[in-house]
C-alpha atoms as a PDB file:
ATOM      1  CA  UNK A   1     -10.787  -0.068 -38.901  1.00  0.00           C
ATOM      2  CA  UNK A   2     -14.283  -0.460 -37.215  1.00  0.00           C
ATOM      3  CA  UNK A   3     -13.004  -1.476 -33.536  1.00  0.00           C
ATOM      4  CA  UNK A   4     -14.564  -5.304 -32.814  1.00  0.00           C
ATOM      5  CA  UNK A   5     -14.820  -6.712 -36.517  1.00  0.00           C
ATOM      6  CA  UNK A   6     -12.394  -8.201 -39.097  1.00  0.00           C
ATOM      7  CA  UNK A   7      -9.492 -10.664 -38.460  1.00  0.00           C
ATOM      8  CA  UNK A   8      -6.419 -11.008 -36.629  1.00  0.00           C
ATOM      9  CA  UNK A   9      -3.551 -10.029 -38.372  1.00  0.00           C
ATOM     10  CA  UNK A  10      -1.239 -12.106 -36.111  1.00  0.00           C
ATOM     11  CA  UNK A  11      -2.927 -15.694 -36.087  1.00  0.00           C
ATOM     12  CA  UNK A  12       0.031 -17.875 -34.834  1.00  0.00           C
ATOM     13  CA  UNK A  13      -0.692 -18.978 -31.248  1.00  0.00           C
ATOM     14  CA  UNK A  14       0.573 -16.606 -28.635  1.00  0.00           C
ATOM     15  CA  UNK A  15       2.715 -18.199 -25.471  1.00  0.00           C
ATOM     16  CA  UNK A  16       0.251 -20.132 -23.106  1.00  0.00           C
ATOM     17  CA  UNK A  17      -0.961 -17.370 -19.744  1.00  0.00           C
ATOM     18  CA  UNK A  18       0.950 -18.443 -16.586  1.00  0.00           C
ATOM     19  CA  UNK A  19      -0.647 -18.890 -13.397  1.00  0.00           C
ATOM     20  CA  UNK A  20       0.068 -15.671 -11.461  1.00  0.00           C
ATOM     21  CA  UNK A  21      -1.918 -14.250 -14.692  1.00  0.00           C
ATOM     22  CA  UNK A  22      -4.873 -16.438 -14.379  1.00  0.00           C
ATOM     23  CA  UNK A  23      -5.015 -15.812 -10.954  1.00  0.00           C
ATOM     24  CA  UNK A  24      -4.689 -12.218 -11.015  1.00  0.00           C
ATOM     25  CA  UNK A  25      -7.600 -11.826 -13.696  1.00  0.00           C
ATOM     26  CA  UNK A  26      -9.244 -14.057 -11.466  1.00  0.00           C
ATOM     27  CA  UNK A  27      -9.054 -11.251  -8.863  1.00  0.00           C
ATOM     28  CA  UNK A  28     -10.406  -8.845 -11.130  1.00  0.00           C
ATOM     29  CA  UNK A  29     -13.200 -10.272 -11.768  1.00  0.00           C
ATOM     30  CA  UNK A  30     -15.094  -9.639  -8.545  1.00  0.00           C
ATOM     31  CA  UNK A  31     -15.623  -5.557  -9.757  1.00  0.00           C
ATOM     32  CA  UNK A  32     -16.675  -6.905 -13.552  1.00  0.00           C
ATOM     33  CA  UNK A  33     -19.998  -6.280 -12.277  1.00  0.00           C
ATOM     34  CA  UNK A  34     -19.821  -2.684 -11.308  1.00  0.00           C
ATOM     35  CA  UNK A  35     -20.127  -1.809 -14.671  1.00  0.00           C
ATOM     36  CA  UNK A  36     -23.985  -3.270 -15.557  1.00  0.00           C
ATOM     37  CA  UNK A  37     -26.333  -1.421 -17.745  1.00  0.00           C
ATOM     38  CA  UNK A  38     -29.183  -2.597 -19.733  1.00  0.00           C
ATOM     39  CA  UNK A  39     -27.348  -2.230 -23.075  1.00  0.00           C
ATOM     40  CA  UNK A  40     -23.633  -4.249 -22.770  1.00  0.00           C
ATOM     41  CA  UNK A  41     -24.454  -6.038 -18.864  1.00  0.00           C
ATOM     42  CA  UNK A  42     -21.096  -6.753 -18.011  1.00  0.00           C
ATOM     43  CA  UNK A  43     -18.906  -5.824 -20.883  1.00  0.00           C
ATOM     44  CA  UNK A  44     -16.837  -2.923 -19.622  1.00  0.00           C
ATOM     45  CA  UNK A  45     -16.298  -4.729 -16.517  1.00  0.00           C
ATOM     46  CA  UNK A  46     -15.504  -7.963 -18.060  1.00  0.00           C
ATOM     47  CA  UNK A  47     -13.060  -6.359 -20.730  1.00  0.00           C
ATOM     48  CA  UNK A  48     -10.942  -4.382 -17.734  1.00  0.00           C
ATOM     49  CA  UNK A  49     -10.659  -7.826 -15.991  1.00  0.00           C
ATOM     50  CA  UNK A  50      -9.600  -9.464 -19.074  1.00  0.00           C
ATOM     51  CA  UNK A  51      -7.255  -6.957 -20.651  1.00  0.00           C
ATOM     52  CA  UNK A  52      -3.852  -7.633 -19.508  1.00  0.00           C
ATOM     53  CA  UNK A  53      -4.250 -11.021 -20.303  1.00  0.00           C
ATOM     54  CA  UNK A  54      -5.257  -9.709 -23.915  1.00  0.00           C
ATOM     55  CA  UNK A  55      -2.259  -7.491 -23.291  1.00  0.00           C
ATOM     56  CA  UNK A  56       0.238 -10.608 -23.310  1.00  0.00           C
ATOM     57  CA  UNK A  57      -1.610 -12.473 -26.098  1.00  0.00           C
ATOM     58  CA  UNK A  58      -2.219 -10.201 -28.497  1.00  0.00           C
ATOM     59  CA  UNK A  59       0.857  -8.021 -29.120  1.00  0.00           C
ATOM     60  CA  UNK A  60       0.426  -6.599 -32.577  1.00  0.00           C
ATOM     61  CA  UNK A  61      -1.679  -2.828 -31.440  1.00  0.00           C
ATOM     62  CA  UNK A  62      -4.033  -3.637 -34.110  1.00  0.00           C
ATOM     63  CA  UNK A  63      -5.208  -7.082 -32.637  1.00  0.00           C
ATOM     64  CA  UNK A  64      -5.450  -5.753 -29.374  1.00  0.00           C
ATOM     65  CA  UNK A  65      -7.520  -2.817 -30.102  1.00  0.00           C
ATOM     66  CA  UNK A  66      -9.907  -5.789 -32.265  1.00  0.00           C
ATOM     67  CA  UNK A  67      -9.551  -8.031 -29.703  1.00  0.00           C
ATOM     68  CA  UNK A  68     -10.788  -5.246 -26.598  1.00  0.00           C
ATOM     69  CA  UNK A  69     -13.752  -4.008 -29.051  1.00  0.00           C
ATOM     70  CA  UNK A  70     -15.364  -7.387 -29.713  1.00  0.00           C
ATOM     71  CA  UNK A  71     -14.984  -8.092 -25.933  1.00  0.00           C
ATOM     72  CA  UNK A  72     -16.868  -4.843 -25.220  1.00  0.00           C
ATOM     73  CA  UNK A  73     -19.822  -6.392 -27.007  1.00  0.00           C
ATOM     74  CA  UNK A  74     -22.761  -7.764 -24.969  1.00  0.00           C
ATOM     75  CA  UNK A  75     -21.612 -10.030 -22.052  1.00  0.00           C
ATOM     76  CA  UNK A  76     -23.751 -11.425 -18.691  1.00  0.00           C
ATOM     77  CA  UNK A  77     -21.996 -13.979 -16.430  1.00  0.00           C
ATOM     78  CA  UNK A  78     -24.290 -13.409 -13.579  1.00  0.00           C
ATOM     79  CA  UNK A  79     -20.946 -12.937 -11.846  1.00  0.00           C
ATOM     80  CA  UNK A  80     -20.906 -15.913  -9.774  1.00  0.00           C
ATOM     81  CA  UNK A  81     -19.540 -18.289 -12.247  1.00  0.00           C
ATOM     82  CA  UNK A  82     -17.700 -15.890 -14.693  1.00  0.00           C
ATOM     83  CA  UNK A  83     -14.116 -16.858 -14.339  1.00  0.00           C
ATOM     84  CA  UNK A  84     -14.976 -20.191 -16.376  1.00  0.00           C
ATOM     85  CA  UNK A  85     -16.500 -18.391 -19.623  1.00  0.00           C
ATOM     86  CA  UNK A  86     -13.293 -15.917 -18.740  1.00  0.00           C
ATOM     87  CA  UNK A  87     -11.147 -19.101 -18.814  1.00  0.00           C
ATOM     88  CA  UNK A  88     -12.654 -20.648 -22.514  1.00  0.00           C
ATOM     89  CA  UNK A  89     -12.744 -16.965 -23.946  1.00  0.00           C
ATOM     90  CA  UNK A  90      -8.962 -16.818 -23.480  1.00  0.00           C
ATOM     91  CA  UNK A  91      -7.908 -20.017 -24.058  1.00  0.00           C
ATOM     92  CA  UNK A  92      -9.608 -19.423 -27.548  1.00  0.00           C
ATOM     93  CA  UNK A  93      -7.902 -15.862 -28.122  1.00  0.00           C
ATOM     94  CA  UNK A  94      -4.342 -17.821 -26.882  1.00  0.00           C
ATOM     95  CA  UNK A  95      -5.183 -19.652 -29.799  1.00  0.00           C
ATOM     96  CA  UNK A  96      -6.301 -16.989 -32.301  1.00  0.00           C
ATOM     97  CA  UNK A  97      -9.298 -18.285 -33.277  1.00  0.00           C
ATOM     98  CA  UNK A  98     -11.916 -16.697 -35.451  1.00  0.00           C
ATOM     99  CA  UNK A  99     -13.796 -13.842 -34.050  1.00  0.00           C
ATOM    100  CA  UNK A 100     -17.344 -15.159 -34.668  1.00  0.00           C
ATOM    101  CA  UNK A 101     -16.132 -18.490 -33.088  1.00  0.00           C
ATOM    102  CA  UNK A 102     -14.953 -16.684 -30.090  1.00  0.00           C
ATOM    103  CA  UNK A 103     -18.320 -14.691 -29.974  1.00  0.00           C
ATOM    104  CA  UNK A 104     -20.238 -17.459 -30.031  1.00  0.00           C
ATOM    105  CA  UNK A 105     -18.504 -19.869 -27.276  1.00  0.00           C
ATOM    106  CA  UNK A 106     -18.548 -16.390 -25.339  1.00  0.00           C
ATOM    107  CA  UNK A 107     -22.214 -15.307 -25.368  1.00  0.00           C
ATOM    108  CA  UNK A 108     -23.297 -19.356 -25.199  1.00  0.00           C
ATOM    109  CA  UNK A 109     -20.915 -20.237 -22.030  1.00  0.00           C
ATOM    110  CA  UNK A 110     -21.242 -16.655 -20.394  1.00  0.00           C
ATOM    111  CA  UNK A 111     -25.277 -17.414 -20.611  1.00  0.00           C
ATOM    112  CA  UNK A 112     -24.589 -21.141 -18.983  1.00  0.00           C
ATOM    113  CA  UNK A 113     -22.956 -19.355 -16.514  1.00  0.00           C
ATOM    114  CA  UNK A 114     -25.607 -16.563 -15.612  1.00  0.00           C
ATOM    115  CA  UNK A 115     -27.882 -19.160 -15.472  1.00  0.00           C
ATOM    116  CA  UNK A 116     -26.449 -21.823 -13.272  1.00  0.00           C
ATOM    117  CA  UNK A 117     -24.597 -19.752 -11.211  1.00  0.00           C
ATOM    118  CA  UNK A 118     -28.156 -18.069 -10.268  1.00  0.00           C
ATOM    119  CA  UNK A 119     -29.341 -21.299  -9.805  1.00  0.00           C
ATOM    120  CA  UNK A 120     -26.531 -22.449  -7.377  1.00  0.00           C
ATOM    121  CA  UNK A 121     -25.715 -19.873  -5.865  1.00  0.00           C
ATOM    122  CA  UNK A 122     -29.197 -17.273  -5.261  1.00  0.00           C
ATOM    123  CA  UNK A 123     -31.504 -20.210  -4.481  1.00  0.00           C
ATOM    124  CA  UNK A 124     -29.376 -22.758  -2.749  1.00  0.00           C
ATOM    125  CA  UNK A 125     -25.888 -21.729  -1.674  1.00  0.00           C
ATOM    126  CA  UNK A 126     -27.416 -17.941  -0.176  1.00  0.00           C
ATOM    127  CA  UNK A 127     -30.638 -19.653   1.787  1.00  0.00           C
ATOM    128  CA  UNK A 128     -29.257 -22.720   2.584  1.00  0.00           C
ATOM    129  CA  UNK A 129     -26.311 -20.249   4.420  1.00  0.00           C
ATOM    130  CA  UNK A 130     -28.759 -18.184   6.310  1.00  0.00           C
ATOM    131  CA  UNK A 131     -31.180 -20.907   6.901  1.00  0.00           C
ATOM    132  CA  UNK A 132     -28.096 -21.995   9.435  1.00  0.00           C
ATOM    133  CA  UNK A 133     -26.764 -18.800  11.121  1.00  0.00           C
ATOM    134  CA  UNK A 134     -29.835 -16.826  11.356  1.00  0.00           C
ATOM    135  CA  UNK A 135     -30.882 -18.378  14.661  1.00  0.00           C
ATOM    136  CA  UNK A 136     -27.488 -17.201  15.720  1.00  0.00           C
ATOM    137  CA  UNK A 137     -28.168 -14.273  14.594  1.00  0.00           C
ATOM    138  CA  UNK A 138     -31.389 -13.360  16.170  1.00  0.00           C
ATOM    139  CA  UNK A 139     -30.302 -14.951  19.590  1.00  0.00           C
ATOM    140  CA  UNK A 140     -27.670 -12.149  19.602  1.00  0.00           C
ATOM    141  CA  UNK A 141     -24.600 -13.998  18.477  1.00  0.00           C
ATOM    142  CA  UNK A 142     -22.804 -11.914  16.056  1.00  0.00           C
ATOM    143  CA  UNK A 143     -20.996 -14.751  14.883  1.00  0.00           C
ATOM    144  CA  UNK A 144     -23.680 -15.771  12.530  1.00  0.00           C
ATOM    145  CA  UNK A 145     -23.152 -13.409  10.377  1.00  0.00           C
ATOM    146  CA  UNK A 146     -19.200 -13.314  10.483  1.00  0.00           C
ATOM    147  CA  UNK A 147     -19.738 -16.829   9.420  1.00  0.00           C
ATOM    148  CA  UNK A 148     -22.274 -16.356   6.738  1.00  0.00           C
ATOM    149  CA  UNK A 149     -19.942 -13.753   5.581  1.00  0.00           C
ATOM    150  CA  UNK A 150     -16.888 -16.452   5.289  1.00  0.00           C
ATOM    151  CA  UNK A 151     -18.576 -19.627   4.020  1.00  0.00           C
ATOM    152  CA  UNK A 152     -20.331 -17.704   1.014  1.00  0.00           C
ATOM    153  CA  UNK A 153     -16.754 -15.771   0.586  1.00  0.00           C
ATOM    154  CA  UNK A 154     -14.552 -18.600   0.788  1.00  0.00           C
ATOM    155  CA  UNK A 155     -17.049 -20.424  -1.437  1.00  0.00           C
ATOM    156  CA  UNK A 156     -16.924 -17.625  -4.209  1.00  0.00           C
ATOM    157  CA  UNK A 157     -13.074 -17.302  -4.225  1.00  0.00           C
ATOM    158  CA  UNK A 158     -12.178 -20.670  -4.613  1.00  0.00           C
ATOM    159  CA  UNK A 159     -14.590 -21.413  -7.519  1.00  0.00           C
ATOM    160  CA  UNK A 160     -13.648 -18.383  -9.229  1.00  0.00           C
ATOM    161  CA  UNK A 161      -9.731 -19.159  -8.784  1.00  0.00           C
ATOM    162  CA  UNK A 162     -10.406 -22.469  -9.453  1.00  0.00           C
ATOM    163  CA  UNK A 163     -12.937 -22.227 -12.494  1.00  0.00           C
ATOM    164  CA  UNK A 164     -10.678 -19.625 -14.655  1.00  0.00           C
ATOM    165  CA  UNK A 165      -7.842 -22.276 -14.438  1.00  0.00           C
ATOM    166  CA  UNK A 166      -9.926 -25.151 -15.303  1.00  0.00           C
ATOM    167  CA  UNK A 167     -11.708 -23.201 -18.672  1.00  0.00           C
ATOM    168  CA  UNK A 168      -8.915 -21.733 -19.947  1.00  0.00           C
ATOM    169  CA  UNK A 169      -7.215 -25.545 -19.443  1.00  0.00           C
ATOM    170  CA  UNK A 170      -9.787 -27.314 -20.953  1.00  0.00           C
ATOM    171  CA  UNK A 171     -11.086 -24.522 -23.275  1.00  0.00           C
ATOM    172  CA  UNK A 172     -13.827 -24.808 -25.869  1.00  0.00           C
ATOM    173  CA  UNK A 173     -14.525 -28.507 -24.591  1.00  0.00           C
ATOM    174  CA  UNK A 174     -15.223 -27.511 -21.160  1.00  0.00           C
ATOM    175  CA  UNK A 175     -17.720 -24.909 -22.436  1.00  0.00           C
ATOM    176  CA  UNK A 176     -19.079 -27.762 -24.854  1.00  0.00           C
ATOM    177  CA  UNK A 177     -19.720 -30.058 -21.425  1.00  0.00           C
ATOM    178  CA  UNK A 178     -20.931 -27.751 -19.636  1.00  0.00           C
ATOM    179  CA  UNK A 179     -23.867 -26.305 -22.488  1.00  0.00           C
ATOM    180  CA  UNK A 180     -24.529 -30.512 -22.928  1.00  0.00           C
ATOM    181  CA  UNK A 181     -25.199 -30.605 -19.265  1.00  0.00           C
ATOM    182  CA  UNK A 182     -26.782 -26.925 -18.621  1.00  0.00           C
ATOM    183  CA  UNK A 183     -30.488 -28.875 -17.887  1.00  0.00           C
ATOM    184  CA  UNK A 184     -28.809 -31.522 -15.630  1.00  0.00           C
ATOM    185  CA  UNK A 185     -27.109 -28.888 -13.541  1.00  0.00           C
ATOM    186  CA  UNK A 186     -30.187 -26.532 -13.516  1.00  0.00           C
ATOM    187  CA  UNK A 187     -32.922 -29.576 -12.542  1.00  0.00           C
ATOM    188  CA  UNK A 188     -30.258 -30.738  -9.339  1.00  0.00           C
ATOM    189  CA  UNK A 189     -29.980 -27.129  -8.401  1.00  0.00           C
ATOM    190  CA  UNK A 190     -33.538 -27.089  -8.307  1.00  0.00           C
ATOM    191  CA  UNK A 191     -33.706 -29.938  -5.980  1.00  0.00           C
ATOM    192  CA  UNK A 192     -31.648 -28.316  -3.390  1.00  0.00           C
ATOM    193  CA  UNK A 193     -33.507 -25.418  -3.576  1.00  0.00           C
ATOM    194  CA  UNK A 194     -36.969 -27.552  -2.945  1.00  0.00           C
ATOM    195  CA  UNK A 195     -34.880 -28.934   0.157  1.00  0.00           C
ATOM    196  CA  UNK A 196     -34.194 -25.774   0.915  1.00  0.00           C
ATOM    197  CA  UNK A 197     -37.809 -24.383   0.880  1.00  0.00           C
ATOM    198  CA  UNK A 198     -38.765 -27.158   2.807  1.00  0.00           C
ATOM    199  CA  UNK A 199     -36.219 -26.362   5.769  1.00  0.00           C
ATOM    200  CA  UNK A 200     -37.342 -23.175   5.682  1.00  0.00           C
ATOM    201  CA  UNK A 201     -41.205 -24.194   5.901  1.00  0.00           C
ATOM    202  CA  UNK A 202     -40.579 -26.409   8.667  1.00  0.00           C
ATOM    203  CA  UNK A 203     -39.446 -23.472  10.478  1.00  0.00           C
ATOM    204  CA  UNK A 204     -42.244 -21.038   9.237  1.00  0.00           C
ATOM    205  CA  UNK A 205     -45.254 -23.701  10.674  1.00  0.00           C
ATOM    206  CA  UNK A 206     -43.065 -24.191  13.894  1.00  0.00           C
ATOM    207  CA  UNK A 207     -43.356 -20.386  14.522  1.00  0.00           C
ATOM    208  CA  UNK A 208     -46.911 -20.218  13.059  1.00  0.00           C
ATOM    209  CA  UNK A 209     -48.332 -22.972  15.049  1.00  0.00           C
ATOM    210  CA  UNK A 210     -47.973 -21.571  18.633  1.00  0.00           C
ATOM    211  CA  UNK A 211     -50.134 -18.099  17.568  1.00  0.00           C
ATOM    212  CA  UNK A 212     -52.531 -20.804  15.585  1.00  0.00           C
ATOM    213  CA  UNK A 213     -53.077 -22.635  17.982  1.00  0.00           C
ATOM    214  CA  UNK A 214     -54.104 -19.495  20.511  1.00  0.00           C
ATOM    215  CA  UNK A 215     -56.382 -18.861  17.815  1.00  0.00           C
ATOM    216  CA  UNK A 216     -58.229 -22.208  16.939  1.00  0.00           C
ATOM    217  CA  UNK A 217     -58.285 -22.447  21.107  1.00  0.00           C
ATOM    218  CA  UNK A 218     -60.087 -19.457  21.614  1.00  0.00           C
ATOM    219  CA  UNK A 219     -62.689 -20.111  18.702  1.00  0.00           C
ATOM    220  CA  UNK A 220     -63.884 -22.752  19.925  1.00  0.00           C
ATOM    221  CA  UNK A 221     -62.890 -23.228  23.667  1.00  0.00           C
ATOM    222  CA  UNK A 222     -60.854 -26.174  23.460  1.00  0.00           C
ATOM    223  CA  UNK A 223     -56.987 -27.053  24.490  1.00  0.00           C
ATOM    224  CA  UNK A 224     -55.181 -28.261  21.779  1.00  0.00           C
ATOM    225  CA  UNK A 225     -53.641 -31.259  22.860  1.00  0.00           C
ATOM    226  CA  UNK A 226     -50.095 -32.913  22.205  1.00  0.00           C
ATOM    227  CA  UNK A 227     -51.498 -35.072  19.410  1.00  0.00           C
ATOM    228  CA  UNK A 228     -53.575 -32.536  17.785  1.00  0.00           C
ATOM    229  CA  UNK A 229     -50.765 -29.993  17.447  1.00  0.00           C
ATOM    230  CA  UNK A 230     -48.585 -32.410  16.038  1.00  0.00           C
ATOM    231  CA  UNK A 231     -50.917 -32.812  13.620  1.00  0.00           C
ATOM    232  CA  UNK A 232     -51.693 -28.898  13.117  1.00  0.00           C
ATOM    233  CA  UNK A 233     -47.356 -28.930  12.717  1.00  0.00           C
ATOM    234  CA  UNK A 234     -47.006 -31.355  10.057  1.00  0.00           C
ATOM    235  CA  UNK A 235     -50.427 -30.175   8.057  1.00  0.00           C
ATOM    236  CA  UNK A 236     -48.994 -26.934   7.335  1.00  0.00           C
ATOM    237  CA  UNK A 237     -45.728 -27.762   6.625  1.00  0.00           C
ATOM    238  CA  UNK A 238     -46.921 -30.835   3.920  1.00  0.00           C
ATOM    239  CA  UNK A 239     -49.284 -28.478   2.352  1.00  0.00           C
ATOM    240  CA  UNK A 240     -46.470 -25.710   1.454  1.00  0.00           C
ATOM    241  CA  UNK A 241     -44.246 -28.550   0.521  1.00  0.00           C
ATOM    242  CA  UNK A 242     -46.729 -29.753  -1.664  1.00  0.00           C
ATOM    243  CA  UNK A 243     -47.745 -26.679  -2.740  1.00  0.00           C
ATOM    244  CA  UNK A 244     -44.005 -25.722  -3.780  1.00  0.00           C
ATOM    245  CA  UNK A 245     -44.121 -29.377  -5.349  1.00  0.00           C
ATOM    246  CA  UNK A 246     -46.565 -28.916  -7.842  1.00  0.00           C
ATOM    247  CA  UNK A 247     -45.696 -25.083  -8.834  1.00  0.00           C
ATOM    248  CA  UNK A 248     -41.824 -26.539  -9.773  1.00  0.00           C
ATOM    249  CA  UNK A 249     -42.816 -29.372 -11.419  1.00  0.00           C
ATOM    250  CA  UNK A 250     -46.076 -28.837 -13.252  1.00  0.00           C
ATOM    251  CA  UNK A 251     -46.821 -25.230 -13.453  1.00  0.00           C
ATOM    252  CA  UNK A 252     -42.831 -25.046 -14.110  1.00  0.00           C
ATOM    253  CA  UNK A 253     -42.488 -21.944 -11.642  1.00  0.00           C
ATOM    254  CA  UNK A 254     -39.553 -20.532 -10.297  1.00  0.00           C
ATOM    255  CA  UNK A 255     -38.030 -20.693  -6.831  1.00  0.00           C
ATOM    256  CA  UNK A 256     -38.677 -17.209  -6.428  1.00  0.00           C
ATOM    257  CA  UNK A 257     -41.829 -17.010  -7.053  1.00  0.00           C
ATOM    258  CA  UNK A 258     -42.728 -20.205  -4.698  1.00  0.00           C
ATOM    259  CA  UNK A 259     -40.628 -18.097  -1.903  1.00  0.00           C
ATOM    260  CA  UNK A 260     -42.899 -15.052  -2.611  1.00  0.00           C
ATOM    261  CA  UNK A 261     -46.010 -16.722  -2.052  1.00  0.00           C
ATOM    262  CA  UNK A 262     -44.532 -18.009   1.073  1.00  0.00           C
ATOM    263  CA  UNK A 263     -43.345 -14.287   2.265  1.00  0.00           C
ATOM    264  CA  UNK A 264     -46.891 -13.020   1.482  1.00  0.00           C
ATOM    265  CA  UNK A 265     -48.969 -16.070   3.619  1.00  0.00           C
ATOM    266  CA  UNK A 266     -46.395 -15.503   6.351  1.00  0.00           C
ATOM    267  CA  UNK A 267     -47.385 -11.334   6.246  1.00  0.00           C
ATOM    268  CA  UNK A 268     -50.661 -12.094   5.692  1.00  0.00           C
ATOM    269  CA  UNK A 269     -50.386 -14.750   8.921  1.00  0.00           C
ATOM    270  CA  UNK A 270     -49.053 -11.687  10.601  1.00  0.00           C
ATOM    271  CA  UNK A 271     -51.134  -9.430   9.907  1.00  0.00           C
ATOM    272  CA  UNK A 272     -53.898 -11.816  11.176  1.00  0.00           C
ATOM    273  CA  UNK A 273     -52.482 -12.088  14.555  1.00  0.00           C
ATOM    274  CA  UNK A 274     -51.619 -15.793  13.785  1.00  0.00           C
ATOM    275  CA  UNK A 275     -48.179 -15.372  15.007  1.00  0.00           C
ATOM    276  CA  UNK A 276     -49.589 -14.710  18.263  1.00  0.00           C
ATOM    277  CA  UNK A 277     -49.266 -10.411  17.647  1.00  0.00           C
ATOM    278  CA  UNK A 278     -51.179  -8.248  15.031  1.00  0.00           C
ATOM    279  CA  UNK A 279     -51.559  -4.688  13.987  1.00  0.00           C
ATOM    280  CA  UNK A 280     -55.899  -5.154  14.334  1.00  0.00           C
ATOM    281  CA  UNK A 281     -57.154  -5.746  17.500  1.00  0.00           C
ATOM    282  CA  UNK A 282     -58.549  -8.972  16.614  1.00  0.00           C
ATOM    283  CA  UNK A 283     -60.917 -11.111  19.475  1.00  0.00           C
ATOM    284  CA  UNK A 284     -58.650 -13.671  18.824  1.00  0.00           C
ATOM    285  CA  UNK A 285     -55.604 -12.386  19.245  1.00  0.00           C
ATOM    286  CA  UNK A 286     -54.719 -12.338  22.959  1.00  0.00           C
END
């Protein structure tokens, strides 16, 4: 028997998973990543999590051993959202349903989940975290990052406990939902993330505009007044914002390359002396 295709021999539905076993595959599914490569992603990590669930379902030897091979095919959650594709995957083997349907629902929710996950969680949940605690942070405060460290662990757990219960409950309709609404999700995660950039270019002009304004003052010989720097303050930060605008929604870039621009102007702002410092001895640098 070639290990990953034919049929199951058993196909009468096997006993519904309990909760302790949801849970505890839940648990295992924070190492299903250690196992990426460039040829499977996730597989081997996503099969060990998965197996003594497969264990319980599938008690014929024969089944099992199908069952494990198919499941050591090609699989990428992103991690962050795998417990739900984990959920639908074994709600479908509970059910003994055929392999090509299961690989199918698999590959198509896994890839929702890779995808939104990313989007949630890399460029919203993550910056929007140490956006706040960072200034604790740098003022000395260890705290911040004890409680970056909790609200992005807490945050993790309880979707993944809670997202294996709700996929394997709801099954190949929850994974049909959430494909329907994969743009939806994507375009509001993208939203937060533009609110996130602009919290974080607010901060980059505030700590741009006192070295800025050292250097437009000793060009030309002027004070900058109140008024003026105000102005200086909001120019720069509605110019990014606008700039971040425009590369989301009509060059259809991606957050990561708007926050790579923004990482560059701030080096190149550096290097410049325009943060007040600078690696040249510049004339306007004091």
């Amino acid at each position: 028997m070639v290990v990953g295709v034919g049929k199951y021999k058993d196909t009468n539905e096997a006993y519904p998973l309990d909760k302790k076993m949801l849970r505890s595959i839940a648990l295992r599914s924070f190492l299903s990543g250690v196992s990426m490569n460039a040829e499977t992603a996730e597989s081997v990590g996503w099969a060990w999590a998965i197996a003594p669930a497969l264990k319980k379902i599938h008690t014929n030897e024969e089944d099992l051993a199908l069952s494990m091979g198919h499941n050591l095919e090609y699989v990428n959650t992103g991690g962050y959202l795998s417990t739900f594709a984990m959920g639908v995957t074994l709600a479908m083997e509970q059910q003994k349903a055929d392999l090509e349907t299961i690989r199918a629902v698999r590959t198509a929710s896994g890839a929702v989940c890779e995808s939104i996950g990313r989007s949630l969680f890399r460029f919203v949940l993550i910056p929007i975290t140490a956006a706040c605690t960072v200034n604790t942070v740098t003022n000395g405060n260890p705290a911040g990052a004890l409680i970056y460290f909790l609200v992005l662990t807490v945050l993790m757990c309880a979707m993944r406990f809670a997202l294996i219960e709700y996929g394997y409950a709801k099954g190949i309709r929850a994974a049909e939902k959430l494909i329907r609404h994969q743009d939806a999700l994507k375009h509001a995660s993208q939203i937060l993330g533009l609110i996130t950039c602009g919290a974080l270019i607010v901060s980059f002009s505030a700590q741009i505009y006192s070295g800025a304004a050292v250097f437009v003052s000793e060009l030309n010989g002027l004070s900058l007044s109140t008024g003026v720097s105000g102005i200086f303050h909001g120019v720069i930060g509605a110019a990014v914002t606008w700039f971040v605008y425009k590369q989301l929604t009509e060059k259809n870039r991606s957050l990561t390359f708007c926050i790579l621009v923004i990482l560059i102007a701030c080096m190149i702002a550096a290097f410049l002396g325009l943060f007040g410092t600078s690696v040249l001895t510049l004339p306007w640098v004091s």
